[in-house]
PDB file of N, CA and C in Angstrom:
ATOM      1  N   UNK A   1       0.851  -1.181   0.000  1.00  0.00           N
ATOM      2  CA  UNK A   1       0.000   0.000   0.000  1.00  0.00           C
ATOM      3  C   UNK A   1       0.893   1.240   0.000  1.00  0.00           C
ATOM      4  N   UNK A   2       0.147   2.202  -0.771  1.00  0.00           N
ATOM      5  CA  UNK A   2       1.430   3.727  -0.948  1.00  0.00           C
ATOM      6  C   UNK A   2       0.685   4.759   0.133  1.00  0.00           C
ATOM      7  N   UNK A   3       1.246   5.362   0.413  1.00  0.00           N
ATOM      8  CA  UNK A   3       1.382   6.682   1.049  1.00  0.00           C
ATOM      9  C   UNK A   3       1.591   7.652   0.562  1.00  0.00           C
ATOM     10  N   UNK A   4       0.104   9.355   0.800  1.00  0.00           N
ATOM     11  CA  UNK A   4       0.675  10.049  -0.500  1.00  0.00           C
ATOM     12  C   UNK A   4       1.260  10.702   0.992  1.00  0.00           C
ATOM     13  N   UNK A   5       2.884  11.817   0.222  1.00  0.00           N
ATOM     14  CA  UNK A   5       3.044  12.447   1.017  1.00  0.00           C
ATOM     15  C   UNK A   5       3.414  13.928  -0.079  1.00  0.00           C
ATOM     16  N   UNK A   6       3.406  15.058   0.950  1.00  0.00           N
ATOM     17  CA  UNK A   6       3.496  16.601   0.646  1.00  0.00           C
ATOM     18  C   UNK A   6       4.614  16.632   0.468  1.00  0.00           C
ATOM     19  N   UNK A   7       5.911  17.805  -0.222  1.00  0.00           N
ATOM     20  CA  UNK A   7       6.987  18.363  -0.102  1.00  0.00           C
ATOM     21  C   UNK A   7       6.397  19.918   0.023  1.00  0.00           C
ATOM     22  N   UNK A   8       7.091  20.418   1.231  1.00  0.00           N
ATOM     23  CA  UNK A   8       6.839  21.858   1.234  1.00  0.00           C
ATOM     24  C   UNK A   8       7.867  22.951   1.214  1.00  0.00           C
ATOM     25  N   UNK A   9       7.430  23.744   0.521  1.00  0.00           N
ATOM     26  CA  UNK A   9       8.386  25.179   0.630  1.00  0.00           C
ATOM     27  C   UNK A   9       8.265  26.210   2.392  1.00  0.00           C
ATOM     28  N   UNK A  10       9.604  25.960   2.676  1.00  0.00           N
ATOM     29  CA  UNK A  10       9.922  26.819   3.837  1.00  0.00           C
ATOM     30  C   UNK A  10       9.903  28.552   3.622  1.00  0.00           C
ATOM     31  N   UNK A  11      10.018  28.597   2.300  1.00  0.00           N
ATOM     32  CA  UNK A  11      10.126  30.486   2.468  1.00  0.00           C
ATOM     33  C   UNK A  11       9.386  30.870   1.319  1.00  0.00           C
ATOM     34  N   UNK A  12       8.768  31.880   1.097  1.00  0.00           N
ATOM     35  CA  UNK A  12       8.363  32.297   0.333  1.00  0.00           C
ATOM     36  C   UNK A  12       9.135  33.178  -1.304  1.00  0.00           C
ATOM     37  N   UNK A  13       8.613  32.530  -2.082  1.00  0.00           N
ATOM     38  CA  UNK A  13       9.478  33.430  -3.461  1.00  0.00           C
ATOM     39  C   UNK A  13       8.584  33.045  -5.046  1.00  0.00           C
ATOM     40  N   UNK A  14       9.471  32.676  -5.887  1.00  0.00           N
ATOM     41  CA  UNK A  14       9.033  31.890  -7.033  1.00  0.00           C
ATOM     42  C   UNK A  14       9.656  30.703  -7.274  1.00  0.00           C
ATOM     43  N   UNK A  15       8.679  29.716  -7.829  1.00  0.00           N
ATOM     44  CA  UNK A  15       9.019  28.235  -7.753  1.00  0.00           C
ATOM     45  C   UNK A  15       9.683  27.935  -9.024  1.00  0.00           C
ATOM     46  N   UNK A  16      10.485  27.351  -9.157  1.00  0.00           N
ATOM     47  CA  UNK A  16      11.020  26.891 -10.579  1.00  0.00           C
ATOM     48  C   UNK A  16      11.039  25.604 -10.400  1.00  0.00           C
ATOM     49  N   UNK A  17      10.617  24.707 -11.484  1.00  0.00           N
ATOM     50  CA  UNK A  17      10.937  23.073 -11.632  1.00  0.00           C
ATOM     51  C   UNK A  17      12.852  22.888 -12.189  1.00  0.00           C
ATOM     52  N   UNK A  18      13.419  23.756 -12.934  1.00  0.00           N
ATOM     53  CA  UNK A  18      15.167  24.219 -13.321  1.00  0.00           C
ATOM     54  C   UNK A  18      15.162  24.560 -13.194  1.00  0.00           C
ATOM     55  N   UNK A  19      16.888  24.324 -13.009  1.00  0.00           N
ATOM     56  CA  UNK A  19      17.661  25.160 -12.508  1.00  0.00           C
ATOM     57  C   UNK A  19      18.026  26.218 -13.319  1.00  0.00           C
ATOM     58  N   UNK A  20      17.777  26.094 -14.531  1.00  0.00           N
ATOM     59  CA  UNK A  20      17.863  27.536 -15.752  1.00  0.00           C
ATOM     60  C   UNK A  20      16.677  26.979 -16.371  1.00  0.00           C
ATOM     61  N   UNK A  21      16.481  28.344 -17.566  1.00  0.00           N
ATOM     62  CA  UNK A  21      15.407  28.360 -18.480  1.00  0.00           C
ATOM     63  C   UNK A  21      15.754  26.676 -19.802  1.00  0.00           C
ATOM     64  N   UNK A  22      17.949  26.883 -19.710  1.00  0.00           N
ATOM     65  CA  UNK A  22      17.695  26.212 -20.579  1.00  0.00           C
ATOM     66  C   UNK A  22      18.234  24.333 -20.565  1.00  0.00           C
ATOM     67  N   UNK A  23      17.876  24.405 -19.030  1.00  0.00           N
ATOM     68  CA  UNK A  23      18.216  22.995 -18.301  1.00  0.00           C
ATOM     69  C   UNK A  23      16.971  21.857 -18.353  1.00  0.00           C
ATOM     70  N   UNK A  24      16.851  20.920 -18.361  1.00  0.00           N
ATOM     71  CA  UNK A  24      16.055  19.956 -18.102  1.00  0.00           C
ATOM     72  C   UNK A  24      15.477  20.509 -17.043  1.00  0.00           C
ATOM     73  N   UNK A  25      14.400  19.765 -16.566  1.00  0.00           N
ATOM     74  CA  UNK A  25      13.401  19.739 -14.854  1.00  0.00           C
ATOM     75  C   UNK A  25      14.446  18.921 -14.111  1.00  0.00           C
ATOM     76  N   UNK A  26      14.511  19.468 -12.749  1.00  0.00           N
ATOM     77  CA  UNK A  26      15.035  18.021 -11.910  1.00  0.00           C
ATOM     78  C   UNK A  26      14.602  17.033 -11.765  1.00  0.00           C
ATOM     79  N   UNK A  27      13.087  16.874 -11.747  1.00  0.00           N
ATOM     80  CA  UNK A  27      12.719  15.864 -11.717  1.00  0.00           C
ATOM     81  C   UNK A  27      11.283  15.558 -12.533  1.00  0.00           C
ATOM     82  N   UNK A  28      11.108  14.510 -13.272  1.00  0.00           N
ATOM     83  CA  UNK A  28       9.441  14.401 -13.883  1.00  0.00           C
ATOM     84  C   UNK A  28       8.237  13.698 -13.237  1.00  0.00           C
ATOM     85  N   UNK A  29       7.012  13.977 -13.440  1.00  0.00           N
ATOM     86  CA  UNK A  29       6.034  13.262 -12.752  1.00  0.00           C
ATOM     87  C   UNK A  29       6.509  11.984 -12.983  1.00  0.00           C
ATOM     88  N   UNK A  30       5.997  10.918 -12.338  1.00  0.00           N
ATOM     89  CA  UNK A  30       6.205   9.601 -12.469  1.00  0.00           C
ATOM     90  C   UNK A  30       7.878   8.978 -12.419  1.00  0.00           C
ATOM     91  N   UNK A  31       8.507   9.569 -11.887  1.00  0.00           N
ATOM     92  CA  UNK A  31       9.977   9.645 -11.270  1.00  0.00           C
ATOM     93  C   UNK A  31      10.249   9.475  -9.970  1.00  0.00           C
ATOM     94  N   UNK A  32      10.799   8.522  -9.880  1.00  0.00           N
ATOM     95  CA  UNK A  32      11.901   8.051  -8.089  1.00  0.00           C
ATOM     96  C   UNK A  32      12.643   9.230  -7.933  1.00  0.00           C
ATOM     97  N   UNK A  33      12.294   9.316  -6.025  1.00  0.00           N
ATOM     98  CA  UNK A  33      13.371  10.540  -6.040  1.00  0.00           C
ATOM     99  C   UNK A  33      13.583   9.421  -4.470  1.00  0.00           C
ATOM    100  N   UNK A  34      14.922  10.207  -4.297  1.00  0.00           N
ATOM    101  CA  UNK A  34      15.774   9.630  -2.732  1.00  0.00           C
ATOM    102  C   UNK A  34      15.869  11.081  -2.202  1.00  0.00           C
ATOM    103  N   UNK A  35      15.771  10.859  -0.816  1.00  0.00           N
ATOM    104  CA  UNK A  35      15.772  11.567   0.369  1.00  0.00           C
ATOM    105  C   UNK A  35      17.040  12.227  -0.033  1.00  0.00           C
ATOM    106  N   UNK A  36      16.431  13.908  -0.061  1.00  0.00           N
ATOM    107  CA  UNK A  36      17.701  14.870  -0.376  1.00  0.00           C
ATOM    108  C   UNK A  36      17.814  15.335  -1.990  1.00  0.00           C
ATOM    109  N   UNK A  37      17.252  14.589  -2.937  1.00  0.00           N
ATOM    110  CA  UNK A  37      17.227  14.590  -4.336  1.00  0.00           C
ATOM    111  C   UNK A  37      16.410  16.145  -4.502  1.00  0.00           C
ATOM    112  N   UNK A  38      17.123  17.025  -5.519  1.00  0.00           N
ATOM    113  CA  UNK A  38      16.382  18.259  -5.681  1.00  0.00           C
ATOM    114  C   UNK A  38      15.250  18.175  -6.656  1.00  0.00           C
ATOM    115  N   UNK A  39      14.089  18.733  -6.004  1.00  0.00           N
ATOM    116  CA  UNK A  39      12.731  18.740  -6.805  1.00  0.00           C
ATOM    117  C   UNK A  39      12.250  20.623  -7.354  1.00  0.00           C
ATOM    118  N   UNK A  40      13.304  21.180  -7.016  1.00  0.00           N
ATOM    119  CA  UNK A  40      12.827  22.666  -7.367  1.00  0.00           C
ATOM    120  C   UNK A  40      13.876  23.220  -6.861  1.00  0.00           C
ATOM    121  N   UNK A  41      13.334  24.954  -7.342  1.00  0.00           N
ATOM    122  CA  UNK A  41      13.963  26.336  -6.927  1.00  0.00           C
ATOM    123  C   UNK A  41      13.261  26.823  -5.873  1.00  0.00           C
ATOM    124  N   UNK A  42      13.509  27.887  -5.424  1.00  0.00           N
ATOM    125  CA  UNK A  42      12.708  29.078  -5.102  1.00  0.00           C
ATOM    126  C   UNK A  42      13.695  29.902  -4.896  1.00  0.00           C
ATOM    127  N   UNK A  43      13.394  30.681  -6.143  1.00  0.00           N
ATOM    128  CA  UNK A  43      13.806  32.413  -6.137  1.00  0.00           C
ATOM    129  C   UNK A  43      13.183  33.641  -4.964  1.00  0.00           C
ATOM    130  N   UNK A  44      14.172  33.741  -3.999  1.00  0.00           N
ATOM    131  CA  UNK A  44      13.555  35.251  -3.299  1.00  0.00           C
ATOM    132  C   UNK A  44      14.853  36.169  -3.176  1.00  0.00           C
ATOM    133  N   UNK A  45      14.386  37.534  -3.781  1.00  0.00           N
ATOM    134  CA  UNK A  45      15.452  38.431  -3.712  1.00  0.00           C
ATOM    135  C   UNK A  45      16.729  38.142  -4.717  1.00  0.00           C
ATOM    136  N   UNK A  46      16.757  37.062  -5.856  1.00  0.00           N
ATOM    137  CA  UNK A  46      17.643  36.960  -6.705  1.00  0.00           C
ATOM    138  C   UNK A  46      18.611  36.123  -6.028  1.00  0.00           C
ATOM    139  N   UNK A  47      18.032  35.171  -4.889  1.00  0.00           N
ATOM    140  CA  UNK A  47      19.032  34.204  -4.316  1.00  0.00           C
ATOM    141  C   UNK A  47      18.335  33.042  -4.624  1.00  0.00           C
ATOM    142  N   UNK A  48      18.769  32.015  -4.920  1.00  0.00           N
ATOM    143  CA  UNK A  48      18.134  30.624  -5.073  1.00  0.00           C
ATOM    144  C   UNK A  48      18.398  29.272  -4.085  1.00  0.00           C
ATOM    145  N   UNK A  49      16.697  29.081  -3.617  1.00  0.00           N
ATOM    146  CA  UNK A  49      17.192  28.047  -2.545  1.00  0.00           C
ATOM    147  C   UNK A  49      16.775  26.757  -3.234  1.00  0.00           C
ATOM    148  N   UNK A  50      17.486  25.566  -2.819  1.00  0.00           N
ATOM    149  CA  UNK A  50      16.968  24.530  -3.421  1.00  0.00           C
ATOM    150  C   UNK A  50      16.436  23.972  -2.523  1.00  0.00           C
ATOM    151  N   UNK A  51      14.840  22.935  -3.461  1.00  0.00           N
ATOM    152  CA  UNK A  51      13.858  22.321  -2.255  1.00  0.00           C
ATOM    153  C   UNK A  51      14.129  20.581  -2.114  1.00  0.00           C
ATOM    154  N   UNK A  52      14.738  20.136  -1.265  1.00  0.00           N
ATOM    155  CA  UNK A  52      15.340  18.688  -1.312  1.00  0.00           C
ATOM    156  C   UNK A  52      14.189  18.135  -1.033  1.00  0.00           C
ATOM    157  N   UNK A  53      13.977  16.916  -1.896  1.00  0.00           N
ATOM    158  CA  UNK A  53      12.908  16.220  -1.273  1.00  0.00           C
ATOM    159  C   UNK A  53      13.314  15.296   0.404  1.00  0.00           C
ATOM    160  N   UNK A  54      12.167  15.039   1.409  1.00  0.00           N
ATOM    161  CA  UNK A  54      12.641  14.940   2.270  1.00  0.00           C
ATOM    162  C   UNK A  54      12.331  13.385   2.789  1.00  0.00           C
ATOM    163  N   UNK A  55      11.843  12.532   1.844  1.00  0.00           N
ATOM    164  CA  UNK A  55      11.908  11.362   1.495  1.00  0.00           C
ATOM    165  C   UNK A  55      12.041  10.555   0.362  1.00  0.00           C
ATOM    166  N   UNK A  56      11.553   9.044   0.411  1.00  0.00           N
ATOM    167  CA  UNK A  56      12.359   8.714  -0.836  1.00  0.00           C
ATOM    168  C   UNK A  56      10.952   8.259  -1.539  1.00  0.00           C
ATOM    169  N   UNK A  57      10.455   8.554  -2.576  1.00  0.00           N
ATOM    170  CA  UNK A  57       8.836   8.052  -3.337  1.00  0.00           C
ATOM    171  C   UNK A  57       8.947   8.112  -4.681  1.00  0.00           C
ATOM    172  N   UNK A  58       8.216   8.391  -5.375  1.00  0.00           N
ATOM    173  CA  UNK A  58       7.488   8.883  -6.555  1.00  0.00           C
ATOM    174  C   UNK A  58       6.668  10.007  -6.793  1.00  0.00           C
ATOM    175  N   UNK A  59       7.326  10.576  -7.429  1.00  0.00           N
ATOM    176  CA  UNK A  59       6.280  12.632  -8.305  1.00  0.00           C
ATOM    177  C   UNK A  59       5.261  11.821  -8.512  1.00  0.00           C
ATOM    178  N   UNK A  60       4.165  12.372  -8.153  1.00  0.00           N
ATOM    179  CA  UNK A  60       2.555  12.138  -8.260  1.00  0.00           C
ATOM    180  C   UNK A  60       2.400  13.182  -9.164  1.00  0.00           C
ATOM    181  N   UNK A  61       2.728  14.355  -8.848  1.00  0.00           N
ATOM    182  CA  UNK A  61       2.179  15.275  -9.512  1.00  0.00           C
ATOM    183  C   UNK A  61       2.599  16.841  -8.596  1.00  0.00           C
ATOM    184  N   UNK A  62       3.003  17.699  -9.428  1.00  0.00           N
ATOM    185  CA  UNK A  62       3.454  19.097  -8.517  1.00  0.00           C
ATOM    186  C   UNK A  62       2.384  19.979  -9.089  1.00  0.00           C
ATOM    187  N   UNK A  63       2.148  20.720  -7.501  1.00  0.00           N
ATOM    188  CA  UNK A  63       1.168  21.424  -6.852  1.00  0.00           C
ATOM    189  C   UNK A  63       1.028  22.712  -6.982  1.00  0.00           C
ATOM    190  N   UNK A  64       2.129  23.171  -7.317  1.00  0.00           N
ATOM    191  CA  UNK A  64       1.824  24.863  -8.369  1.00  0.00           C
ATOM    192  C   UNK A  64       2.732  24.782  -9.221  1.00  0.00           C
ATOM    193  N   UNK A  65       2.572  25.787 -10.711  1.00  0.00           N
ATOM    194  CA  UNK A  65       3.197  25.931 -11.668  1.00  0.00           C
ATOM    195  C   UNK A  65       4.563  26.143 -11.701  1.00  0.00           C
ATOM    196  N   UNK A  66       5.328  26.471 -12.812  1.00  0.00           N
ATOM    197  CA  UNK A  66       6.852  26.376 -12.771  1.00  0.00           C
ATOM    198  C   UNK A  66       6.518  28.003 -13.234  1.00  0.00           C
ATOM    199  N   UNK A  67       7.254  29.491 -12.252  1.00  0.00           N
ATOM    200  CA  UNK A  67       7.309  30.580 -11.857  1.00  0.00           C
ATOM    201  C   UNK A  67       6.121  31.062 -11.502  1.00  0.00           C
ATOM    202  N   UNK A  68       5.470  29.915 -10.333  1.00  0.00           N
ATOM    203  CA  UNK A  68       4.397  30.269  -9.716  1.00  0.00           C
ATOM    204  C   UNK A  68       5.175  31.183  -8.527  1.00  0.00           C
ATOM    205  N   UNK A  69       4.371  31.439  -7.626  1.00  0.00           N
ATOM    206  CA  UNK A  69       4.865  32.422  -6.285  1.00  0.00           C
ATOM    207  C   UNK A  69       4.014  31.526  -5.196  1.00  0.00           C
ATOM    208  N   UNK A  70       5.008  31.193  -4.427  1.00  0.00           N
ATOM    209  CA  UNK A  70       4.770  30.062  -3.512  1.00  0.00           C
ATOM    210  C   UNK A  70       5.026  31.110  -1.786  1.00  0.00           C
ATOM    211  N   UNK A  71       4.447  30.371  -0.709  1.00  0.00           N
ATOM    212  CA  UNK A  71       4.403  30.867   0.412  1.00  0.00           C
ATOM    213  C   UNK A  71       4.868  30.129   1.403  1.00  0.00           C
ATOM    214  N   UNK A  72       5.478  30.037   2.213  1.00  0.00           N
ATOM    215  CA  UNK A  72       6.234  29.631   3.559  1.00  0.00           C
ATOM    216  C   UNK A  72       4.787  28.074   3.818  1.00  0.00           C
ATOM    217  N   UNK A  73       5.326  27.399   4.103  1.00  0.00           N
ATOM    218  CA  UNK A  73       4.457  26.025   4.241  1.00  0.00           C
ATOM    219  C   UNK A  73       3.284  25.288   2.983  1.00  0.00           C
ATOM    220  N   UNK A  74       3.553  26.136   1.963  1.00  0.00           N
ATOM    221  CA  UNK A  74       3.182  25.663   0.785  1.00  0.00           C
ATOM    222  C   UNK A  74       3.311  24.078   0.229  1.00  0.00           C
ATOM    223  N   UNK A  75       2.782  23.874   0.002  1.00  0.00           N
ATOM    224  CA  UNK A  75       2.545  22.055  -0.390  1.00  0.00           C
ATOM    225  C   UNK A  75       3.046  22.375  -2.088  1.00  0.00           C
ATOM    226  N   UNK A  76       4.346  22.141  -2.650  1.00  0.00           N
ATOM    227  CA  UNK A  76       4.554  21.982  -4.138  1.00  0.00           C
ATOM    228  C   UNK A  76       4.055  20.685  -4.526  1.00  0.00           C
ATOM    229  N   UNK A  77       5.181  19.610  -3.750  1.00  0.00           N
ATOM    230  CA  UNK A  77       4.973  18.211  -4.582  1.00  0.00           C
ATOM    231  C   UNK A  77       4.294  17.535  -3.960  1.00  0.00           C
ATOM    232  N   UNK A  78       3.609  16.692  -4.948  1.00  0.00           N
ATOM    233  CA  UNK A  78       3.073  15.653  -4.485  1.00  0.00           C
ATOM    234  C   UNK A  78       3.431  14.145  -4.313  1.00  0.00           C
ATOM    235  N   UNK A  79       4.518  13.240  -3.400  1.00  0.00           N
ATOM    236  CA  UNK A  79       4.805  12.163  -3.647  1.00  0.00           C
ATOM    237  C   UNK A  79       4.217  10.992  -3.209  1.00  0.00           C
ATOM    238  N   UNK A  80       4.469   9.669  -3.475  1.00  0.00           N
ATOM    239  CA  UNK A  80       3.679   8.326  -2.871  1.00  0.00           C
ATOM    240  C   UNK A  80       4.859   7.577  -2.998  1.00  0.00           C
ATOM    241  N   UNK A  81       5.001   6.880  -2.015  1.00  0.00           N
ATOM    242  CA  UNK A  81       5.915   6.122  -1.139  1.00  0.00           C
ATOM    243  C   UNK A  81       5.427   4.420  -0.583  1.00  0.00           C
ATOM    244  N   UNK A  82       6.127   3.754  -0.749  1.00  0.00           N
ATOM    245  CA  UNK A  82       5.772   2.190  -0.582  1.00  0.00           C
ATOM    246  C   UNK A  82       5.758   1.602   0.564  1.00  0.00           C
TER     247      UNK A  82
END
């Protein structure tokens, strides 16, 4: 049986799925990620933090757009775990 679980953004800014305009995504729906694996940006103030995922599952599906504007406890990803 899976488990869905949240990844959340700690600070508020804009979300990027890359790391540039002209990079791949870090990661795609329907993709294994391991504890620590980067699933995004967030741009605040022209500094970039990266959002580690904080277990190990599968992208279900992410929860706001790529240069959406995200808020401190924001739910981006969506993963499921075994």
């Amino acid at each position: 049986m899976s488990e869905t679980h949240t990844l959340k953004t700690s600070i508020p800014g804009i979300f990027y799925r890359r790391p540039s305009p002209s990079e791949p995504v870090y990661v795609e729906v329907g993709q294994e990620v391991a504890t620590g694996d980067i699933v995004g940006l967030v741009e605040i103030m022209k500094s970039f933090h990266s959002v580690p995922s904080d277990l190990a599952g599968t992208v279900v599906r992410y929860l706001v757009e790529d240069g959406a504007e995200v808020s401190p406890g924001q739910d981006i990803v969506e993963l499921t775990r075994s």
